[in-house]
N, C-alpha and C. Protein backbone atom coordinates (compact mmCIF):
# COMPACT_ATOMS: atom_id res chain seq x y z
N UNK A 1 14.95 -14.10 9.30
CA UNK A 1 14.48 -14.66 10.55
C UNK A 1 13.41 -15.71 10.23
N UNK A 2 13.60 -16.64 10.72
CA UNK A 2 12.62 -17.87 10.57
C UNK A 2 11.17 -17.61 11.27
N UNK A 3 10.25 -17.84 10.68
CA UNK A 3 8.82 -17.57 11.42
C UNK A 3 8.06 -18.98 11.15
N UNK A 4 6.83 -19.23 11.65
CA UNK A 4 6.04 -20.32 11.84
C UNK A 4 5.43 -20.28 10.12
N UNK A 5 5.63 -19.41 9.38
CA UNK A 5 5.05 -19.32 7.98
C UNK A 5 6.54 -19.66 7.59
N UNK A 6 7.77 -20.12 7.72
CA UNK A 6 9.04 -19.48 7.11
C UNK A 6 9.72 -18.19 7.50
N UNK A 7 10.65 -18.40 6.26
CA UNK A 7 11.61 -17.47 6.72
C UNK A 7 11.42 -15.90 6.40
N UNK A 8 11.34 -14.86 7.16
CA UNK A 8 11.08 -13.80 6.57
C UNK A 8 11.20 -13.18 5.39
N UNK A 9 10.34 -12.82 4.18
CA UNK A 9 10.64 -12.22 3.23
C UNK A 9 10.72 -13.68 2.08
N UNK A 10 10.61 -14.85 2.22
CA UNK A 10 10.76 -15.50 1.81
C UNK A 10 9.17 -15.67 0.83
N UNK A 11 9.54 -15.82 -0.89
CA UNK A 11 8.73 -15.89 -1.34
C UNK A 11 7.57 -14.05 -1.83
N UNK A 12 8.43 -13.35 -1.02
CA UNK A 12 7.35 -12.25 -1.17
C UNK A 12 7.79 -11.27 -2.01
N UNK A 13 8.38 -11.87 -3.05
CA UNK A 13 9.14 -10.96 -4.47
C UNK A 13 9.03 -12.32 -5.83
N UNK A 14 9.08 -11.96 -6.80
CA UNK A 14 8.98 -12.95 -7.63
C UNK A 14 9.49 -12.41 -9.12
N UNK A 15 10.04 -12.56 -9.67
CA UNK A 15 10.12 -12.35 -11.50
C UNK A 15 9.48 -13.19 -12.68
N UNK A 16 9.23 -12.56 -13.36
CA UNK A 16 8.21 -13.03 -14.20
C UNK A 16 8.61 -12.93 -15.70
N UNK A 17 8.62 -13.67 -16.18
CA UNK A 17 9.14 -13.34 -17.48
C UNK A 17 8.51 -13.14 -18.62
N UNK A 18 8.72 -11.58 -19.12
CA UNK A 18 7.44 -10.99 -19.43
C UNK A 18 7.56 -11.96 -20.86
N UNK A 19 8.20 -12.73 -22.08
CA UNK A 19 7.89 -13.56 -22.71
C UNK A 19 6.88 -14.41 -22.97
N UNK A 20 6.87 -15.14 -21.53
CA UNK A 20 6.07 -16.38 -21.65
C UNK A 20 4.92 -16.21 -20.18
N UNK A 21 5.24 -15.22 -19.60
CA UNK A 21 4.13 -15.10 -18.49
C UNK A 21 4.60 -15.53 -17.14
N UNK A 22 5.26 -16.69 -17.37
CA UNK A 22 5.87 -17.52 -16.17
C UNK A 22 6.71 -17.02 -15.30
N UNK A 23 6.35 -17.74 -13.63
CA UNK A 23 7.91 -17.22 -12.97
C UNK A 23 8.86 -17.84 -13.06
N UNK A 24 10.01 -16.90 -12.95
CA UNK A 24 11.41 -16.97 -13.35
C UNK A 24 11.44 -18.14 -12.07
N UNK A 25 12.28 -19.25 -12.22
CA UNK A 25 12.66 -20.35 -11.07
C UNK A 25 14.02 -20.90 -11.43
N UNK A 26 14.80 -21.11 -10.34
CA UNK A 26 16.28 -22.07 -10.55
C UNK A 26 15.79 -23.12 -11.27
N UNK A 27 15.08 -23.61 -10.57
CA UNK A 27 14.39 -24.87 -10.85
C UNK A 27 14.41 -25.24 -12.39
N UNK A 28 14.43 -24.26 -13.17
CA UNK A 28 14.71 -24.52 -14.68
C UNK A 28 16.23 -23.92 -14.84
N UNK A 29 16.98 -24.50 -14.69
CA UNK A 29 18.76 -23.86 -15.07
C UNK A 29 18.88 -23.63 -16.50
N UNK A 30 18.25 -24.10 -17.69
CA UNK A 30 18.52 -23.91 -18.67
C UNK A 30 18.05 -22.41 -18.97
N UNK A 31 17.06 -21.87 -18.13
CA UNK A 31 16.92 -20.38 -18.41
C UNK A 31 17.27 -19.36 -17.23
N UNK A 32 17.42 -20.23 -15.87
CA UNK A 32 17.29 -19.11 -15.00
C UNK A 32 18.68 -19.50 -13.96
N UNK A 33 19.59 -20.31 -14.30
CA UNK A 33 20.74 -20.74 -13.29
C UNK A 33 21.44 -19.21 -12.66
N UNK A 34 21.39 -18.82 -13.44
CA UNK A 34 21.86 -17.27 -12.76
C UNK A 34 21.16 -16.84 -11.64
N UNK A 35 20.03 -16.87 -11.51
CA UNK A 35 19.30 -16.47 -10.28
C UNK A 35 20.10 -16.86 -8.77
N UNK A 36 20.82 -17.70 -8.91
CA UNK A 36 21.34 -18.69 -7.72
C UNK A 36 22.11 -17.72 -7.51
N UNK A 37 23.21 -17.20 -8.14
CA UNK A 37 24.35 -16.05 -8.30
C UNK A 37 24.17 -15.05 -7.36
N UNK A 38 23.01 -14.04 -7.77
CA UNK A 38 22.65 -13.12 -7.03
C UNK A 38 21.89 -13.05 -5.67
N UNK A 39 22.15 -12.21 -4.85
CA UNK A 39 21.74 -12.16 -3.73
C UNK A 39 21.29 -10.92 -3.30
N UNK A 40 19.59 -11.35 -3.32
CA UNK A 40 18.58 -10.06 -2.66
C UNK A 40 18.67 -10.32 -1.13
N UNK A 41 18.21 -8.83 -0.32
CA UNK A 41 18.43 -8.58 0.83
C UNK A 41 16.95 -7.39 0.46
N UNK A 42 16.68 -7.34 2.33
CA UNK A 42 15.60 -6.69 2.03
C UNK A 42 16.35 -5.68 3.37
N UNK A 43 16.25 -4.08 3.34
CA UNK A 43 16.46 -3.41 3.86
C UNK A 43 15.32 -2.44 4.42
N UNK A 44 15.10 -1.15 3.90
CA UNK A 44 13.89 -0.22 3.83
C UNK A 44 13.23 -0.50 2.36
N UNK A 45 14.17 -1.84 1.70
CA UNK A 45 12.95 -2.27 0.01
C UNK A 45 14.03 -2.75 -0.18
N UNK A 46 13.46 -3.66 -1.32
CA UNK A 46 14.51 -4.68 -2.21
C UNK A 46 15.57 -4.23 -2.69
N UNK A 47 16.70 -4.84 -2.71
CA UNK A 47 17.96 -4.56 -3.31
C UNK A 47 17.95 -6.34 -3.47
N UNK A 48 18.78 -5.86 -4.61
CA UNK A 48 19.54 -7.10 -5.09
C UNK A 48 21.32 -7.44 -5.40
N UNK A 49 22.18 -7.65 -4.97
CA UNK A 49 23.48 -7.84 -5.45
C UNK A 49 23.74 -8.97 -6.35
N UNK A 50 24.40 -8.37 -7.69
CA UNK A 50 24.73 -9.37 -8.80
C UNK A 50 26.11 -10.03 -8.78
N UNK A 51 27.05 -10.41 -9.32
CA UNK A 51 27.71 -11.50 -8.60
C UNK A 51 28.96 -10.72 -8.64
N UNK A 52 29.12 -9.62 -9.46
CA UNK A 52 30.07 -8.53 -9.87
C UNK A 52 30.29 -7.73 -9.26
N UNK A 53 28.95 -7.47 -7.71
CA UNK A 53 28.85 -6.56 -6.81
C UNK A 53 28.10 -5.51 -6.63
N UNK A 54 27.59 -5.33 -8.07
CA UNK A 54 26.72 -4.28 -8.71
C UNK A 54 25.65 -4.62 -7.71
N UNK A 55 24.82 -3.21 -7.09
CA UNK A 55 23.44 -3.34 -6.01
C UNK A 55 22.34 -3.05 -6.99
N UNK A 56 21.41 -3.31 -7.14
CA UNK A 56 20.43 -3.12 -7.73
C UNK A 56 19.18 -2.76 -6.64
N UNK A 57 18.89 -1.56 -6.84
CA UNK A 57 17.67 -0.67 -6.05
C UNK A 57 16.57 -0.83 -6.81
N UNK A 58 15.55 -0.33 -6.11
CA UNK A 58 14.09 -0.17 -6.47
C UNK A 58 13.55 0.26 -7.99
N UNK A 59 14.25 1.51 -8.11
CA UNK A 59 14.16 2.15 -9.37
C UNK A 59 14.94 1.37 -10.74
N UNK A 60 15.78 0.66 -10.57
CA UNK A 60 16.67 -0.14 -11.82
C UNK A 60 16.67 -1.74 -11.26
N UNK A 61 15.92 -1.72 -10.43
CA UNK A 61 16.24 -3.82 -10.55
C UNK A 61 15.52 -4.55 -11.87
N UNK A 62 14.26 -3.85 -12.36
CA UNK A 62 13.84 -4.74 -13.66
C UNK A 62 14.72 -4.44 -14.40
N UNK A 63 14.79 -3.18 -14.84
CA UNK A 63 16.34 -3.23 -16.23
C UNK A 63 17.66 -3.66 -15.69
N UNK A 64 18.38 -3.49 -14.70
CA UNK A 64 19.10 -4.42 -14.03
C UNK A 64 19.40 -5.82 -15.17
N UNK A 65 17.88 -6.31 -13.68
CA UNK A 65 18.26 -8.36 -14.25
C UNK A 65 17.21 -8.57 -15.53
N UNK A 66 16.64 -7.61 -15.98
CA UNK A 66 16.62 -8.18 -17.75
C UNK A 66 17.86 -7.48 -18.03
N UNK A 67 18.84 -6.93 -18.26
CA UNK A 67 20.25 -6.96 -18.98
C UNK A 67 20.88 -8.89 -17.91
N UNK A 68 20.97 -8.30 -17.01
CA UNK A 68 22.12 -9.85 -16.57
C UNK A 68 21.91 -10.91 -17.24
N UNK A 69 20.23 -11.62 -16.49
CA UNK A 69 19.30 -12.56 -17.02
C UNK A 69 19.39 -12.41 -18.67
N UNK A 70 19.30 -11.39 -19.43
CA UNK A 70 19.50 -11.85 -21.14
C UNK A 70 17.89 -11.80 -21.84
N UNK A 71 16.96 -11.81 -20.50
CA UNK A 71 15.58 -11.52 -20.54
C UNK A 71 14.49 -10.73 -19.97
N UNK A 72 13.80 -10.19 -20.55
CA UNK A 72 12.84 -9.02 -19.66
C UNK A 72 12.21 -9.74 -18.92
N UNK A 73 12.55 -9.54 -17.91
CA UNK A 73 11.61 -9.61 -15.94
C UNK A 73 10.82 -8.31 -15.87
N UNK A 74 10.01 -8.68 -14.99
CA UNK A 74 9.02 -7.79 -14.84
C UNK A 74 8.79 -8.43 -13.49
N UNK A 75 9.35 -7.33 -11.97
CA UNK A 75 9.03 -8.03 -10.65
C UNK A 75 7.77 -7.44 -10.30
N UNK A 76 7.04 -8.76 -9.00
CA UNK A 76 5.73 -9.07 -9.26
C UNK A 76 6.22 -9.07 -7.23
N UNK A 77 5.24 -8.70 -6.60
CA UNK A 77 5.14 -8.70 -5.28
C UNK A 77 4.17 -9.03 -4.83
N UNK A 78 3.94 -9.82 -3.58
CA UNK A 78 3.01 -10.81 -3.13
C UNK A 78 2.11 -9.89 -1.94
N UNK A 79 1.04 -8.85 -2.47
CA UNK A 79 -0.08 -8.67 -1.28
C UNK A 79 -1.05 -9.53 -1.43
N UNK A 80 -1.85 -9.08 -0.43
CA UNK A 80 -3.23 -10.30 0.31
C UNK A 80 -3.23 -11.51 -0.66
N UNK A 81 -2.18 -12.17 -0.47
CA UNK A 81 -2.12 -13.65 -0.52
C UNK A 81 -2.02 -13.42 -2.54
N UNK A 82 -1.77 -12.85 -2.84
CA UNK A 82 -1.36 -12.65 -4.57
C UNK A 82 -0.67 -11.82 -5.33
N UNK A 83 0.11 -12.25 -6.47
CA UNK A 83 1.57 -11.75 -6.80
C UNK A 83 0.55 -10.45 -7.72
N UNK A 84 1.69 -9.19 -7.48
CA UNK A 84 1.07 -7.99 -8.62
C UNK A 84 2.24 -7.52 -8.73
N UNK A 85 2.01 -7.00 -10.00
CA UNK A 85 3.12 -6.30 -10.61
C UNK A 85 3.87 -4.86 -9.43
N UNK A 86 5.26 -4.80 -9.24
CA UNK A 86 5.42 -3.67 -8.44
C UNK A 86 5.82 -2.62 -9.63
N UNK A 87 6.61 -2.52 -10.68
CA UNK A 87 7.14 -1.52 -11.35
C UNK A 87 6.30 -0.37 -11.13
């Protein structure tokens, strides 16, 4: 749902790649084009669907998309205005 901040839920999950520190972004395809693939939905908490169909819940989305991705993520959630680690 679109709100005067955006679209709901938009922005308020993030991956991080525990390597180099950075967030995971399309915006770089040479490491993260896969991201485009999958499709998170937010229900009673994050789920994610990978392109194979596989759902990814709360408890297995970091080991999840570090197996897909090829790299350890570590998801990071956005309270009072700053990203923290959720695992």
């Amino acid at each position: 749902m679109a709100t005067s901040r955006g679209f709901e839920g938009d922005r308020a999950y993030a991956l991080m790649d525990v390597e180099t520190g950075y967030i995971a972004s399309a915006k770089n395809p040479k490491l993260w084009a896969e991201l485009l693939k999958m499709r998170p939905f937010l229900a009673s908490n994050l789920m994610i669907q990978l392109p194979d169909g596989i759902i990814l819940e709360r408890e297995g989305i970091e080991d999840g998309l570090s197996r897909y991705l090829g790299r350890q993520v570590r998801l990071l959630s956005q309270t009072s205005g700053q990203m923290e680690y959720v695992g």
